[in-house]
C-alpha atoms as a PDB file:
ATOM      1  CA  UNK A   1     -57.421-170.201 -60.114  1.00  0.00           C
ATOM      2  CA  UNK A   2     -59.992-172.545 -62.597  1.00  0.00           C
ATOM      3  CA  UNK A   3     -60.507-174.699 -59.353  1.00  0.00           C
ATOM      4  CA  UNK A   4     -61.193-171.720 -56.774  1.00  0.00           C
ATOM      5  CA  UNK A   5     -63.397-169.697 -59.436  1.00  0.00           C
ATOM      6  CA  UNK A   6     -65.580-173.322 -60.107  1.00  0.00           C
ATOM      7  CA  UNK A   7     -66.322-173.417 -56.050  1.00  0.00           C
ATOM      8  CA  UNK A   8     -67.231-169.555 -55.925  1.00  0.00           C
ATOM      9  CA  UNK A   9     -69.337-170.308 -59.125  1.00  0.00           C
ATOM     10  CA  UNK A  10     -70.811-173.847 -56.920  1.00  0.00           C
ATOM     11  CA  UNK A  11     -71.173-171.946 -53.984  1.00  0.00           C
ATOM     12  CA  UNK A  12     -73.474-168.849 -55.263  1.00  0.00           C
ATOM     13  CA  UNK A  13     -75.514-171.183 -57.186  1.00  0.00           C
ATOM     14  CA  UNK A  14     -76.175-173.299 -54.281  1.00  0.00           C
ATOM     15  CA  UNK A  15     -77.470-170.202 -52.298  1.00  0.00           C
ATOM     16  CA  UNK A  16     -79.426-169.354 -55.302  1.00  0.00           C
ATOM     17  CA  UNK A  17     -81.068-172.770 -54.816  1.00  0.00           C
ATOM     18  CA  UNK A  18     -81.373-172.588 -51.086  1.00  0.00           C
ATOM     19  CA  UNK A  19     -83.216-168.748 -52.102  1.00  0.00           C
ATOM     20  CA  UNK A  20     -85.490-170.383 -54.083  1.00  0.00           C
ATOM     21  CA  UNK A  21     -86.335-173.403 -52.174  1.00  0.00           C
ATOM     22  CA  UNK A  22     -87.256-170.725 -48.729  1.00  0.00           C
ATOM     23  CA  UNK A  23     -88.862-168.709 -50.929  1.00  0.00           C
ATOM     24  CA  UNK A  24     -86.937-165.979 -49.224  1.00  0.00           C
ATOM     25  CA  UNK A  25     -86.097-163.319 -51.850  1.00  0.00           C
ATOM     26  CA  UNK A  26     -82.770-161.858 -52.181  1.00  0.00           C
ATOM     27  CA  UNK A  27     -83.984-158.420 -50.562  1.00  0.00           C
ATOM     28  CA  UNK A  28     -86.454-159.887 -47.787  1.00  0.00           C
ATOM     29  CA  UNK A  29     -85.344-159.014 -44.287  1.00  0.00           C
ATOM     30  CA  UNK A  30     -86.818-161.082 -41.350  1.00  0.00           C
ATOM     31  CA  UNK A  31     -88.061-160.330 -38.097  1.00  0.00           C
ATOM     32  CA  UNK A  32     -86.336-162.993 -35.955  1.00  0.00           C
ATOM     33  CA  UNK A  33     -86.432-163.353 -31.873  1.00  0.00           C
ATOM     34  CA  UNK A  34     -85.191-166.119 -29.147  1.00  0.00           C
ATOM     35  CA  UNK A  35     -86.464-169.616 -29.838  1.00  0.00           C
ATOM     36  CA  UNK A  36     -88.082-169.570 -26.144  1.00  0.00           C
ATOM     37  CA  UNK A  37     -89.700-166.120 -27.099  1.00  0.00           C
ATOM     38  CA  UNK A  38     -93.635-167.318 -27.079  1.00  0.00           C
ATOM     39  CA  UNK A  39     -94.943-164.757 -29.986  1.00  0.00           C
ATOM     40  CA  UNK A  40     -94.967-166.483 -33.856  1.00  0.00           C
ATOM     41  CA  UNK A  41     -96.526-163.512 -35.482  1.00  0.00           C
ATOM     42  CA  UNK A  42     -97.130-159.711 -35.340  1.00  0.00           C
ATOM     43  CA  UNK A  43     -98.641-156.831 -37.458  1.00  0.00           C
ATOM     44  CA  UNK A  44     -96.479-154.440 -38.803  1.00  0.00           C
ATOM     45  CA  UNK A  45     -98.327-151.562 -36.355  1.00  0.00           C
ATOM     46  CA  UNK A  46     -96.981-153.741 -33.632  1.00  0.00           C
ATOM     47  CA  UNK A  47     -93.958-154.241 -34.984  1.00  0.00           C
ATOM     48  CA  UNK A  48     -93.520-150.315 -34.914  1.00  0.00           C
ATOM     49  CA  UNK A  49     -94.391-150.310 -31.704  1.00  0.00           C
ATOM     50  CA  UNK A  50     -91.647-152.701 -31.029  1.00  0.00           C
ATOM     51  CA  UNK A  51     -89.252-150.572 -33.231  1.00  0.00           C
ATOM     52  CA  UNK A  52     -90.117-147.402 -31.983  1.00  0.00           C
ATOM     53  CA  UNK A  53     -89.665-148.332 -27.448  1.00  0.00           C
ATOM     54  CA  UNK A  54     -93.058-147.876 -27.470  1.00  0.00           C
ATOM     55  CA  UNK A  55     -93.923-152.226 -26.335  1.00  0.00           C
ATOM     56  CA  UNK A  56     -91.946-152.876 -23.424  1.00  0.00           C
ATOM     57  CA  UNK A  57     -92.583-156.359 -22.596  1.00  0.00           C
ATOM     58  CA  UNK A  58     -93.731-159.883 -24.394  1.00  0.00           C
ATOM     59  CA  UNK A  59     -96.815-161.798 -23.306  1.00  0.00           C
ATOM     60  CA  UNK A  60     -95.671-163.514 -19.994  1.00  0.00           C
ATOM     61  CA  UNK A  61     -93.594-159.943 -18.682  1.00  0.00           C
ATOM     62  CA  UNK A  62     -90.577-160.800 -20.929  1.00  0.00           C
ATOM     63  CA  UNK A  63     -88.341-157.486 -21.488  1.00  0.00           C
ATOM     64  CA  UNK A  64     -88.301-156.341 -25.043  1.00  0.00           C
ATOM     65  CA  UNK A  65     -84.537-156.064 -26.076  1.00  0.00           C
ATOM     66  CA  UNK A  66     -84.503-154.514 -29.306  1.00  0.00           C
ATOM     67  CA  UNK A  67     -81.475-155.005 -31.488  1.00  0.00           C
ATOM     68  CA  UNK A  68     -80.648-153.097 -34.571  1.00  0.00           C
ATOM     69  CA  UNK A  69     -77.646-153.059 -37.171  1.00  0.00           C
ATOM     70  CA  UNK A  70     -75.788-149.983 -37.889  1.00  0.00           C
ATOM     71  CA  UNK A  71     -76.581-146.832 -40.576  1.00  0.00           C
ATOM     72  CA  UNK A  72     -76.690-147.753 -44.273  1.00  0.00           C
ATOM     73  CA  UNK A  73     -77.358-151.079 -43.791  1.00  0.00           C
ATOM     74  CA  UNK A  74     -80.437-152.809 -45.592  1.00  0.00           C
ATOM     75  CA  UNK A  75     -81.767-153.724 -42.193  1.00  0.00           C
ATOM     76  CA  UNK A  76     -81.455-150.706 -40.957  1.00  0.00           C
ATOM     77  CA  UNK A  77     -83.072-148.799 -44.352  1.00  0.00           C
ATOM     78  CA  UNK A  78     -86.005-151.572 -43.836  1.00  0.00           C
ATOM     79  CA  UNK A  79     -86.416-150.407 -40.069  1.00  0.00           C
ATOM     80  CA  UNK A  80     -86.194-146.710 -41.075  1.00  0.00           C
ATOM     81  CA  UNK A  81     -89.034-147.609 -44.009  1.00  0.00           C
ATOM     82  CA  UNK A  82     -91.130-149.326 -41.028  1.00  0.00           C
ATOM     83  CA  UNK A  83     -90.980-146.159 -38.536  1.00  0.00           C
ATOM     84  CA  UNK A  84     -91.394-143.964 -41.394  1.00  0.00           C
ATOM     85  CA  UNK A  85     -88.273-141.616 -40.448  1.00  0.00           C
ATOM     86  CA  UNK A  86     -85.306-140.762 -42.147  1.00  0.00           C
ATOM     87  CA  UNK A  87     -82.054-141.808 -40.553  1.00  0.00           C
ATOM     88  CA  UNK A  88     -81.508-138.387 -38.741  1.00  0.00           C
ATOM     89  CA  UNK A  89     -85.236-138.292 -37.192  1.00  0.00           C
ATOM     90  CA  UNK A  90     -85.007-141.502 -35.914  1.00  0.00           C
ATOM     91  CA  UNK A  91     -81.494-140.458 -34.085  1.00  0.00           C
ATOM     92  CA  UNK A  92     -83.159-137.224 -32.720  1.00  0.00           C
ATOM     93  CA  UNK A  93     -86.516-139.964 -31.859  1.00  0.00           C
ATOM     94  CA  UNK A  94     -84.159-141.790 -29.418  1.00  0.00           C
ATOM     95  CA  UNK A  95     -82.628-138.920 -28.190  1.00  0.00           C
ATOM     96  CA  UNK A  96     -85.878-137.310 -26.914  1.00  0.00           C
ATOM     97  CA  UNK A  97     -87.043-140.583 -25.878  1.00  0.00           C
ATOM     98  CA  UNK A  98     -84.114-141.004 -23.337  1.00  0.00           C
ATOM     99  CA  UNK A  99     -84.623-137.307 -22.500  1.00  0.00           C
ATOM    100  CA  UNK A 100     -87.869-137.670 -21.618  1.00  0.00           C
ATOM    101  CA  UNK A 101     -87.378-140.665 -19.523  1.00  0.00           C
ATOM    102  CA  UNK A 102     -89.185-142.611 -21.746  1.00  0.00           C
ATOM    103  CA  UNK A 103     -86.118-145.547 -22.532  1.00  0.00           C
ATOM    104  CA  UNK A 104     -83.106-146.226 -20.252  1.00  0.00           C
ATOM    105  CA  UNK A 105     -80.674-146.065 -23.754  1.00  0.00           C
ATOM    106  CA  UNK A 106     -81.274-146.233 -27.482  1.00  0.00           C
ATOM    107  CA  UNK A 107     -81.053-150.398 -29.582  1.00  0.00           C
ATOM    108  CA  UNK A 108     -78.262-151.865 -29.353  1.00  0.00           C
ATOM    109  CA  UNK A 109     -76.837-151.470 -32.525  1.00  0.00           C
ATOM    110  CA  UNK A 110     -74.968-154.129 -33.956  1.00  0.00           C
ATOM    111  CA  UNK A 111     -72.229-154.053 -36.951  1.00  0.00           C
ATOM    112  CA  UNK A 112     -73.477-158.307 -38.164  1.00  0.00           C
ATOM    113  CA  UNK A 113     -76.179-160.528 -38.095  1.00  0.00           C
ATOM    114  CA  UNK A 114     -74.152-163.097 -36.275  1.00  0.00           C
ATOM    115  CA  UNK A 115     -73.759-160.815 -33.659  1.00  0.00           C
ATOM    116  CA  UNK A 116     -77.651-160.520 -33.864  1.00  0.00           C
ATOM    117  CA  UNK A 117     -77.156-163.994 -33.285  1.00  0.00           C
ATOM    118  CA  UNK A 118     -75.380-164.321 -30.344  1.00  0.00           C
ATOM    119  CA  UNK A 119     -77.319-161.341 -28.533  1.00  0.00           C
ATOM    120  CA  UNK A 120     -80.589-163.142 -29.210  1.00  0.00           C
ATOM    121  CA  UNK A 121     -79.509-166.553 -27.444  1.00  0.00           C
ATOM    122  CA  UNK A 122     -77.940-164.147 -24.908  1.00  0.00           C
ATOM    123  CA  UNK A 123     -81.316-161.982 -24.721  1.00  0.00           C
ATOM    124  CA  UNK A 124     -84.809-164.235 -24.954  1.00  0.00           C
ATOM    125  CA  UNK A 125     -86.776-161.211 -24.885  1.00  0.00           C
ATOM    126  CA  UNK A 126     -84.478-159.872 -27.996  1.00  0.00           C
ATOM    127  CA  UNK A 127     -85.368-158.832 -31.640  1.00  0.00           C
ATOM    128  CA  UNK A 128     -83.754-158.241 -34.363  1.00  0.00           C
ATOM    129  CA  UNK A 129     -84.557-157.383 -38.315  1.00  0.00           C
ATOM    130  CA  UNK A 130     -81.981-159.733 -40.005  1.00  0.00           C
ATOM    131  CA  UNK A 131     -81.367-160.533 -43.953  1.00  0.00           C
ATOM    132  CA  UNK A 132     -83.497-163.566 -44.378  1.00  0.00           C
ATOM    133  CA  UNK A 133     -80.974-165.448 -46.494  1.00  0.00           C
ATOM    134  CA  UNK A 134     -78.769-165.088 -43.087  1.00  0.00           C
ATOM    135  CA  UNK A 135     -81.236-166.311 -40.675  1.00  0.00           C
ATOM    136  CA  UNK A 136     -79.918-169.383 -39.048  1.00  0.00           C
ATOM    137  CA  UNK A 137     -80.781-171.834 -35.557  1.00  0.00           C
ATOM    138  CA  UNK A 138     -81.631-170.917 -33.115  1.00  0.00           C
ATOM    139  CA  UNK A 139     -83.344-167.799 -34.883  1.00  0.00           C
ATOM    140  CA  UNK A 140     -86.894-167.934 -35.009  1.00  0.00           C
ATOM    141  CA  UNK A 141     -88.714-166.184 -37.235  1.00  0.00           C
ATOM    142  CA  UNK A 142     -92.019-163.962 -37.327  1.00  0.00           C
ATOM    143  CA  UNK A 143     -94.796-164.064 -39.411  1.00  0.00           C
ATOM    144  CA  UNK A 144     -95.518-160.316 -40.279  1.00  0.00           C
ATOM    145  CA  UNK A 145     -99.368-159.549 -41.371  1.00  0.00           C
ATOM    146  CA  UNK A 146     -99.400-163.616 -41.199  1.00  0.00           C
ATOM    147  CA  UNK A 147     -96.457-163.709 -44.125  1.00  0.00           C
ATOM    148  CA  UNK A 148     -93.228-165.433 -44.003  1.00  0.00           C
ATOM    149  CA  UNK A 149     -90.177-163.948 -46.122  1.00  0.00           C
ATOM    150  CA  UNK A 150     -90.989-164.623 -49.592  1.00  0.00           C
ATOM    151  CA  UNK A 151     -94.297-165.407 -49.252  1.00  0.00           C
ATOM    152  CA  UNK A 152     -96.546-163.303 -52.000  1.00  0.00           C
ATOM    153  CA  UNK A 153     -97.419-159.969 -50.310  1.00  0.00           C
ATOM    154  CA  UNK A 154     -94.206-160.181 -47.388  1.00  0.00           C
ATOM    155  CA  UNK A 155     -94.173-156.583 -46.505  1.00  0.00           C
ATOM    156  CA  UNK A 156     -90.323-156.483 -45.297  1.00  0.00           C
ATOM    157  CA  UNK A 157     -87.920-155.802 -48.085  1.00  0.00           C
END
């Protein structure tokens, strides 16, 4: 029990380290996309555009494929917080939208940020918001408003 409690103990400090080292704060959330995808930065008014259908395409003609994690999770609060909706608005958003004609189908929602993972090497035109302590290769990260996570003034958490 001594041994197992001593690696636990090892183990969270280590992340704590890793934390600091980034930069990345424990409640930052990043906006990540394909390697390939050609865009290193946006503003956070086109990042709602992203978020809410309303950018359909990367420079080049590359399909936006938004992904998004389920209710109640931080991501999902932080995405919420972006659009400026409450979790019930921005059901009854996507649900005009597809009435309307306006989007084929609502994100993709996704229960982990591994499987944000694996549907953004799947997807190159993907994004995702993911915790930044869990961003890992080949997730590449956005500036937003020209900040990293944990960079002074990051607007994401």
């Amino acid at each position: 029990m001594r041994g197992r409690l001593a690696v636990i103990l090892m183990v969270g400090f280590s992340l704590r380290l890793l934390s600091q080292a980034t930069g990345a704060r424990s409640d930052d959330v990043a906006v990540v996309v394909s390697e390939n995808n050609p865009v290193n930065e946006l503003s956070v008014t086109e990042l709602r555009k992203i978020l809410a259908g309303d950018r359909h395409s990367w420079p080049g003609g590359l399909p936006v494929k938004l992904f998004v994690r389920a209710p109640g999770t931080h991501e999902r609060l932080v995405l919420l917080d972006v659009l400026h909706m409450s979790e019930s608005e921005y059901k009854q958003y996507w649900i005009a939208k597809v009435f309307r004609g306006e989007a084929q189908s609502e994100p993709a929602v996704l229960p982990s940020n591994g499987m944000q993972k694996e549907a953004l090497a799947s997807f190159p035109g993907g994004i995702a918001l993911v915790d930044a302590e869990d961003v890992k290769s080949p997730m590449k990260v956005l500036k937003i408003d020209g900040r990293l996570p944990g960079q002074p003034g990051y607007p994401l958490h």
